[in-house]
PDB file of N, CA and C in Angstrom:
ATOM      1  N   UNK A   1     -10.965  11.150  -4.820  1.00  0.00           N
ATOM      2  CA  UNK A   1      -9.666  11.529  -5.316  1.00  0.00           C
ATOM      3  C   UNK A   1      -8.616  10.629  -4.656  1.00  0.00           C
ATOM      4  N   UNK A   2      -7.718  10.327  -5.339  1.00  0.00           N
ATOM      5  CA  UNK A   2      -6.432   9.516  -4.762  1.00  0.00           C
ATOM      6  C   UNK A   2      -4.879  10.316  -4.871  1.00  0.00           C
ATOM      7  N   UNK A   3      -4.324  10.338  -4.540  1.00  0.00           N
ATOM      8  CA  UNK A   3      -3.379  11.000  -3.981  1.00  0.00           C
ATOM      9  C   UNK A   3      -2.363   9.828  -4.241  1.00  0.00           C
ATOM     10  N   UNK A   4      -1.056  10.035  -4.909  1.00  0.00           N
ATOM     11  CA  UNK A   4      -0.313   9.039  -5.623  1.00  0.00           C
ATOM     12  C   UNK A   4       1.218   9.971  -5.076  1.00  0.00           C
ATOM     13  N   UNK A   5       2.110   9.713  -4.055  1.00  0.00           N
ATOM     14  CA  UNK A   5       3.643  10.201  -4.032  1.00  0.00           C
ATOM     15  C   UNK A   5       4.405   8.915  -4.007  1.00  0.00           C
ATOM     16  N   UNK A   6       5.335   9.357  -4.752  1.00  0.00           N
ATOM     17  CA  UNK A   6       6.591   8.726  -4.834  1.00  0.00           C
ATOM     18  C   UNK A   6       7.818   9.389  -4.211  1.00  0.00           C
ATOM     19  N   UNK A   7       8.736   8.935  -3.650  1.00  0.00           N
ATOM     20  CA  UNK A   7      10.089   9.420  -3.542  1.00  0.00           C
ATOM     21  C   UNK A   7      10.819   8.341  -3.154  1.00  0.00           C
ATOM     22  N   UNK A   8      11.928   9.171  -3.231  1.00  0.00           N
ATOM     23  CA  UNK A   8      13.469   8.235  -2.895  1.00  0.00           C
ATOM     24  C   UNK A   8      13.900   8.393  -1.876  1.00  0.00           C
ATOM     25  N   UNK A   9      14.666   7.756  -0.958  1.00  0.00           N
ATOM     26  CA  UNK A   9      15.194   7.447  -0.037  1.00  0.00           C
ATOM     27  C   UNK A   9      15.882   6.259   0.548  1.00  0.00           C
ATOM     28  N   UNK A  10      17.079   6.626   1.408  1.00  0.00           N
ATOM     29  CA  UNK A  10      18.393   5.444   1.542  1.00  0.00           C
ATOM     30  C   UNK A  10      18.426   4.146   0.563  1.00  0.00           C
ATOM     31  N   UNK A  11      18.163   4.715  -0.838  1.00  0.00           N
ATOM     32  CA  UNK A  11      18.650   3.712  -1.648  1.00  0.00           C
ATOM     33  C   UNK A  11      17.934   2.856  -1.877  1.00  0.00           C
ATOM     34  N   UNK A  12      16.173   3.661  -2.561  1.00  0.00           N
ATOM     35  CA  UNK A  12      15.069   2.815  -2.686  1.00  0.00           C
ATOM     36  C   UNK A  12      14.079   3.948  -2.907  1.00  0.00           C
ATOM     37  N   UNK A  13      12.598   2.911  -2.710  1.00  0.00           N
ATOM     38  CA  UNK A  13      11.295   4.046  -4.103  1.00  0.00           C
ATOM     39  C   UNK A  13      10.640   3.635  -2.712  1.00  0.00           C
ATOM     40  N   UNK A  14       9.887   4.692  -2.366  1.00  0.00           N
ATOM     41  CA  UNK A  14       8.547   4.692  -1.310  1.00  0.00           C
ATOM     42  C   UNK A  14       7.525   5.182  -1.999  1.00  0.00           C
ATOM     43  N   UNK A  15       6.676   4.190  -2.164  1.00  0.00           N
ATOM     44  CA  UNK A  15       5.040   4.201  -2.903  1.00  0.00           C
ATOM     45  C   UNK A  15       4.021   4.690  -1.951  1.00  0.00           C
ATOM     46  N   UNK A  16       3.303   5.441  -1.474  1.00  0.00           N
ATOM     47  CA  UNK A  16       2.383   5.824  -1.011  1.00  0.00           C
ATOM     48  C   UNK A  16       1.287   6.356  -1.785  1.00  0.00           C
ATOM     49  N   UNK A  17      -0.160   5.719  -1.548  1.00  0.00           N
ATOM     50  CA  UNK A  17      -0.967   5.966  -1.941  1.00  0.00           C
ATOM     51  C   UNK A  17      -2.599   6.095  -1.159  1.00  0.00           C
ATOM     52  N   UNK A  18      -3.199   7.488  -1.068  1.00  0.00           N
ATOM     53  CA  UNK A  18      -4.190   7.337  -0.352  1.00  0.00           C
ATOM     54  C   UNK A  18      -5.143   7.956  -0.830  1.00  0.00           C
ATOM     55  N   UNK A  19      -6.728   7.748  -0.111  1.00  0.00           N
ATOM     56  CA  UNK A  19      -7.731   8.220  -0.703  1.00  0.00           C
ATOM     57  C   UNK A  19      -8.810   8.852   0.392  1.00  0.00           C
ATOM     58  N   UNK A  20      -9.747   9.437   0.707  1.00  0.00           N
ATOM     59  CA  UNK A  20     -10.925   9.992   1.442  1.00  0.00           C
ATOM     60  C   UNK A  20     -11.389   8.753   1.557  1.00  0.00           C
ATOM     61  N   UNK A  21     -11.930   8.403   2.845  1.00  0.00           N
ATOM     62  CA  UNK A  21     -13.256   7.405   3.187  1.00  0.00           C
ATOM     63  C   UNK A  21     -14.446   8.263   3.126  1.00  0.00           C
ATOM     64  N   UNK A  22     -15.281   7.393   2.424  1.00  0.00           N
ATOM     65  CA  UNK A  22     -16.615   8.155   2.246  1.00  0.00           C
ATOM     66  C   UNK A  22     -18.222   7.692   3.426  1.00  0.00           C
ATOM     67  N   UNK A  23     -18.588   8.108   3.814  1.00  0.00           N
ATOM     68  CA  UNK A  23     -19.694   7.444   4.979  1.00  0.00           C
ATOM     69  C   UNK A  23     -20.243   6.629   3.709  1.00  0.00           C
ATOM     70  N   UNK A  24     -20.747   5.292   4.634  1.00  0.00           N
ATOM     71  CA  UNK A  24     -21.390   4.374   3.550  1.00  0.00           C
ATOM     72  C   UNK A  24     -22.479   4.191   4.889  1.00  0.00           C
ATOM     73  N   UNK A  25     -23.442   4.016   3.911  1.00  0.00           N
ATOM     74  CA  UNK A  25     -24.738   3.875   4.791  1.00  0.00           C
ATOM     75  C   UNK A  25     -24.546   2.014   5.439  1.00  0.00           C
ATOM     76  N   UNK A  26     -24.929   1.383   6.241  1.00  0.00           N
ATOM     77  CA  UNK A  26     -24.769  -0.250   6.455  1.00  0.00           C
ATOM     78  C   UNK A  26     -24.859  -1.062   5.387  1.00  0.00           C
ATOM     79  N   UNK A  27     -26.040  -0.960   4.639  1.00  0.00           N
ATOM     80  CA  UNK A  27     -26.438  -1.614   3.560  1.00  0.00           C
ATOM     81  C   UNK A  27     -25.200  -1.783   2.123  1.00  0.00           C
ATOM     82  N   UNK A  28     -24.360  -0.644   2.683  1.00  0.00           N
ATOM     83  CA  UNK A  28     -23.926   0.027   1.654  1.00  0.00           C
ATOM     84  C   UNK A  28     -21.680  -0.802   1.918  1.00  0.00           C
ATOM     85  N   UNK A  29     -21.779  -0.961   3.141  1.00  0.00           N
ATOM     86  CA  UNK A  29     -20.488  -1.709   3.659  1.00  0.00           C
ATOM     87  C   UNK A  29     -20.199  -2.555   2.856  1.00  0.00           C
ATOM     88  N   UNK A  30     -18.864  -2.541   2.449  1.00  0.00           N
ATOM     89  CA  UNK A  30     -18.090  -3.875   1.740  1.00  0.00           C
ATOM     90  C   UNK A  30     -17.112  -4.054   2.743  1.00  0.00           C
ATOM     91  N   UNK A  31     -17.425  -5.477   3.123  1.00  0.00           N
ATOM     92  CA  UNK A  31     -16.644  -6.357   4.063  1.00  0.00           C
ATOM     93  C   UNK A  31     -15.407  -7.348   3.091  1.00  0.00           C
ATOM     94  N   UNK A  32     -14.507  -6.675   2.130  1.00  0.00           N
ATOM     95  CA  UNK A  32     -13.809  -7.610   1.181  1.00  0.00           C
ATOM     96  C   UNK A  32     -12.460  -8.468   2.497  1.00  0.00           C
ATOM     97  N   UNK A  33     -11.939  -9.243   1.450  1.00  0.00           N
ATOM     98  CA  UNK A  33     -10.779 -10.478   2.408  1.00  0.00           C
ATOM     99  C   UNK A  33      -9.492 -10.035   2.193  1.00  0.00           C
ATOM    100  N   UNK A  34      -9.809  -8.409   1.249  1.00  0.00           N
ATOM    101  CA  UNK A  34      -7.815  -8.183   1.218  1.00  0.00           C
ATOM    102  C   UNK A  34      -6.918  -9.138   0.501  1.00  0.00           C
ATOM    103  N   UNK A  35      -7.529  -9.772  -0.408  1.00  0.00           N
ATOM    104  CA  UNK A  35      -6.929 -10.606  -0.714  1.00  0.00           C
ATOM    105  C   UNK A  35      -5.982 -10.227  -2.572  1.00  0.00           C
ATOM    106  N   UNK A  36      -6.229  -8.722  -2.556  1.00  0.00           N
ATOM    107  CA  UNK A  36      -5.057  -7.804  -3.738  1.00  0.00           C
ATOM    108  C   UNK A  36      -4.127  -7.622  -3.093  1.00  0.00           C
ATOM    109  N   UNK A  37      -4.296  -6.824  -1.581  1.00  0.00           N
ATOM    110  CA  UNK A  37      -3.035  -6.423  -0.415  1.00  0.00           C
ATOM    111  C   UNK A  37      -2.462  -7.611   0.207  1.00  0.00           C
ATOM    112  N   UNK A  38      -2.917  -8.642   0.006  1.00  0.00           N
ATOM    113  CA  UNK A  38      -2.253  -9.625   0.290  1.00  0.00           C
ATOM    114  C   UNK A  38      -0.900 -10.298  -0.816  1.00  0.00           C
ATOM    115  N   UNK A  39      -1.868 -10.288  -1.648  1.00  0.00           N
ATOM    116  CA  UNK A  39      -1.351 -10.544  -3.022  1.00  0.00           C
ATOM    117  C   UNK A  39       0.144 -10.033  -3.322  1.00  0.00           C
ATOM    118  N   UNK A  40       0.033  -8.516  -2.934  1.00  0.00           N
ATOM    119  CA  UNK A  40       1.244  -7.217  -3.582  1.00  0.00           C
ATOM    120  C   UNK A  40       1.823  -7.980  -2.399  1.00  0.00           C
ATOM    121  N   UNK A  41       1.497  -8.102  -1.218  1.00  0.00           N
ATOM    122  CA  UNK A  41       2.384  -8.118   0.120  1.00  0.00           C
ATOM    123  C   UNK A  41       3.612  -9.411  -0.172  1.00  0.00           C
ATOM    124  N   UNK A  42       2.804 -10.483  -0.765  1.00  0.00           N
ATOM    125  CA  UNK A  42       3.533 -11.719  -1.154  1.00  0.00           C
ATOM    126  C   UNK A  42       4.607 -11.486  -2.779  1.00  0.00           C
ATOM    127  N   UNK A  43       4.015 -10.481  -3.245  1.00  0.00           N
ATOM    128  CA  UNK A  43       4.793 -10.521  -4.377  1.00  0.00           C
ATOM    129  C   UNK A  43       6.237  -9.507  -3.604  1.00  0.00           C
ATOM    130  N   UNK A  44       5.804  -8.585  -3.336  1.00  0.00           N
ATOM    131  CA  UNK A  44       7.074  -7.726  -2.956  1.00  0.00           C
ATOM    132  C   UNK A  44       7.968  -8.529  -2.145  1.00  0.00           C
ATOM    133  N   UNK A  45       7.455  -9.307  -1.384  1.00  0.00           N
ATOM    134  CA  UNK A  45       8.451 -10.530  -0.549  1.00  0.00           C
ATOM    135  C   UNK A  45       8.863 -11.378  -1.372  1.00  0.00           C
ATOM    136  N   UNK A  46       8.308 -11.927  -2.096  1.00  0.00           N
ATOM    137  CA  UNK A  46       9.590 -13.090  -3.468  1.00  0.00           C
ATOM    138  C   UNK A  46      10.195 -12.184  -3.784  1.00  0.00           C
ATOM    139  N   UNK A  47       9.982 -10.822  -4.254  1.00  0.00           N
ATOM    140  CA  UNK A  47      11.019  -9.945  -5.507  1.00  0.00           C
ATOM    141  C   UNK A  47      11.983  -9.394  -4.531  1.00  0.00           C
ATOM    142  N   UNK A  48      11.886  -8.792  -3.599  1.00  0.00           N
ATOM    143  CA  UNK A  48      12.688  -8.424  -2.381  1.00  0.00           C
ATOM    144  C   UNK A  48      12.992  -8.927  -1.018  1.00  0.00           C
ATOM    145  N   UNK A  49      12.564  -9.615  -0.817  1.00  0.00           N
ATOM    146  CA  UNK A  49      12.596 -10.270   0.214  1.00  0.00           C
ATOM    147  C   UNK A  49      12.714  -9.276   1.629  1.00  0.00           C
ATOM    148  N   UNK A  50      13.168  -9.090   2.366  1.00  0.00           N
ATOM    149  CA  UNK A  50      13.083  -8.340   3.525  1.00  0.00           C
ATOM    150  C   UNK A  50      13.181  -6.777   3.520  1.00  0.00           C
ATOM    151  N   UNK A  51      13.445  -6.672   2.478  1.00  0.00           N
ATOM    152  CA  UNK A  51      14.424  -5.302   1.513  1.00  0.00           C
ATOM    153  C   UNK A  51      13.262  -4.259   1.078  1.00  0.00           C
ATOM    154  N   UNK A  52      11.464  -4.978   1.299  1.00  0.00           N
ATOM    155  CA  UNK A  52      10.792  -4.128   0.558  1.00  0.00           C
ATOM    156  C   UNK A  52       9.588  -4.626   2.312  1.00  0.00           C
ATOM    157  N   UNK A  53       9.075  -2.795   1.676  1.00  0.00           N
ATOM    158  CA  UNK A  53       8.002  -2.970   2.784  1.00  0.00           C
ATOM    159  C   UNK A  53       6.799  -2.641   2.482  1.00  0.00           C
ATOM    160  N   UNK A  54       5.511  -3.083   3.837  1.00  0.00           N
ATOM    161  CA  UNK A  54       4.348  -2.816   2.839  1.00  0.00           C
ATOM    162  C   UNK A  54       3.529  -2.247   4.559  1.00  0.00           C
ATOM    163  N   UNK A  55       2.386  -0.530   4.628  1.00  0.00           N
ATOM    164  CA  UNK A  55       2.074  -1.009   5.647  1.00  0.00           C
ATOM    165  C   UNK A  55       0.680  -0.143   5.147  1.00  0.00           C
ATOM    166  N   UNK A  56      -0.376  -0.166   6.099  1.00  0.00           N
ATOM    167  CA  UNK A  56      -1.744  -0.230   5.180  1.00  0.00           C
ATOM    168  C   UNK A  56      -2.133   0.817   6.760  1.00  0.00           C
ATOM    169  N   UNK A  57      -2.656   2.123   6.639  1.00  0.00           N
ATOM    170  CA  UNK A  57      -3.101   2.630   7.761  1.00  0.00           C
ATOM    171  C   UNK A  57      -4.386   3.669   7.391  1.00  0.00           C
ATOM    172  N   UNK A  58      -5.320   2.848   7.737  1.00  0.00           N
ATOM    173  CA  UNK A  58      -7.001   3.349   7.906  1.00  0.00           C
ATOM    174  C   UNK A  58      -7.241   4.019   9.019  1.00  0.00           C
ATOM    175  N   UNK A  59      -7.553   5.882   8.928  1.00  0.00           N
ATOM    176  CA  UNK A  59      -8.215   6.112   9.682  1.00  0.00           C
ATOM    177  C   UNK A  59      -9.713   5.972   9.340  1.00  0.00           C
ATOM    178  N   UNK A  60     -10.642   7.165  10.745  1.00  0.00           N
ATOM    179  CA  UNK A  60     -11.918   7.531   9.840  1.00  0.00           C
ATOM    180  C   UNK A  60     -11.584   8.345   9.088  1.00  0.00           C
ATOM    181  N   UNK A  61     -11.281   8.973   8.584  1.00  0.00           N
ATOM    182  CA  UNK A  61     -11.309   9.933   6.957  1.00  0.00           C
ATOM    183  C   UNK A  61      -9.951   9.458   5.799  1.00  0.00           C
ATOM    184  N   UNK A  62      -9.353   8.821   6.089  1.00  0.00           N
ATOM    185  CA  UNK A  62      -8.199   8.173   5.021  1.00  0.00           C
ATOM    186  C   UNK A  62      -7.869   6.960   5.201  1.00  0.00           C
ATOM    187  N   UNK A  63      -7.716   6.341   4.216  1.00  0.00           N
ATOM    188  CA  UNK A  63      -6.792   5.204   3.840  1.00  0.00           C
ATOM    189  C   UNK A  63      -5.606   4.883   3.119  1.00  0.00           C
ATOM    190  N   UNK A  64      -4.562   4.780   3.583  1.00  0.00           N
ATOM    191  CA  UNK A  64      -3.246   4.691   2.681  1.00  0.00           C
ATOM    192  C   UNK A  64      -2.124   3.747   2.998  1.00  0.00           C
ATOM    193  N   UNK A  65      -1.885   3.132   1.605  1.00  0.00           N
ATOM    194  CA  UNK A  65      -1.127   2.248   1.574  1.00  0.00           C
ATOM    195  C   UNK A  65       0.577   2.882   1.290  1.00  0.00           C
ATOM    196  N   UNK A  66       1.932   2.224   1.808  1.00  0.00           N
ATOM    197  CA  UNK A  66       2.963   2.648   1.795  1.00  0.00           C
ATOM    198  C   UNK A  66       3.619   1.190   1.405  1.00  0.00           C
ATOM    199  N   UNK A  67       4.247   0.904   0.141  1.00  0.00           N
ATOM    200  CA  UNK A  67       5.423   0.030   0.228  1.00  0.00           C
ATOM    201  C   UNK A  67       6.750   0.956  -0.166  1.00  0.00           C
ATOM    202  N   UNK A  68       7.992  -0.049  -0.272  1.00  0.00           N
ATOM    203  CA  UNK A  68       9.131   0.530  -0.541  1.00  0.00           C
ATOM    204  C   UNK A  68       9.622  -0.554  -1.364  1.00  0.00           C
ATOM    205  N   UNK A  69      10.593  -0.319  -1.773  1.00  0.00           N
ATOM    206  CA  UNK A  69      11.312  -1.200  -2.718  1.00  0.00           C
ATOM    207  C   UNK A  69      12.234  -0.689  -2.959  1.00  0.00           C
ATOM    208  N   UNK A  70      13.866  -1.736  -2.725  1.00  0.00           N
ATOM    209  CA  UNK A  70      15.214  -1.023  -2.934  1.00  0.00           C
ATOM    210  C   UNK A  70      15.388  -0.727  -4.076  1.00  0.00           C
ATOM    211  N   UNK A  71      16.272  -0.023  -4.415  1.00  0.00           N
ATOM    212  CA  UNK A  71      17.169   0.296  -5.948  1.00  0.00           C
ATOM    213  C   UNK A  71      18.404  -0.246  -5.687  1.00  0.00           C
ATOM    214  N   UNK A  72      18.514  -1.095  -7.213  1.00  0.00           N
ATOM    215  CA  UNK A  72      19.582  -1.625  -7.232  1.00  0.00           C
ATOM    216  C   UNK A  72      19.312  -3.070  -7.151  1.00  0.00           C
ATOM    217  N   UNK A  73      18.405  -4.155  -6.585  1.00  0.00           N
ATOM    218  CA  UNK A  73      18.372  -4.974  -6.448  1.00  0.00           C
ATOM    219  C   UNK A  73      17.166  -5.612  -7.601  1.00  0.00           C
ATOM    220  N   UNK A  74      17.729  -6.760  -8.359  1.00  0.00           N
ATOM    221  CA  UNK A  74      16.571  -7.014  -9.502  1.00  0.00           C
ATOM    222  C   UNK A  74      15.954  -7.955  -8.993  1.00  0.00           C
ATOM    223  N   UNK A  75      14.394  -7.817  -9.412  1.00  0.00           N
ATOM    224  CA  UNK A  75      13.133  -8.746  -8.765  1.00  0.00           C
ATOM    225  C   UNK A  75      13.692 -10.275  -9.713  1.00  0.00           C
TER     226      UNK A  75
END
């Protein structure tokens, strides 16, 4: 299940999105390069520049991503 909030605050959208980590057996590990969260990280910096944020926090049982993005300012 993923878990999708939005809200507003000081004049901007906070994206948060998280999900359950599931035990993966070794065999079963994906070691990927991040290279989508990299991706969003670089796009939200051309469209906003300092103005938008991005921060990524893995425990053992969750993972969730948080950007922001002002209102009012066009990408």
């Amino acid at each position: 299940m993923v878990n999708i909030l939005i809200t507003q605050d000081k004049g901007g959208l906070q994206f948060t999105t998280s999900n359950a980590l599931v035990e993966q057996r070794p065999y079963q590990q994906r070691s990927g390069k991040k290279m989508a969260q990299d991706n969003i990280r670089q796009r939200l910096k051309l469209a906003y520049g300092d103005k938008s944020t991005m921060d990524i926090i893995k425990t053992d049982k969750l993972y969730t991503i948080s950007f922001s993005i002002p209102l009012g300012v066009q990408p």
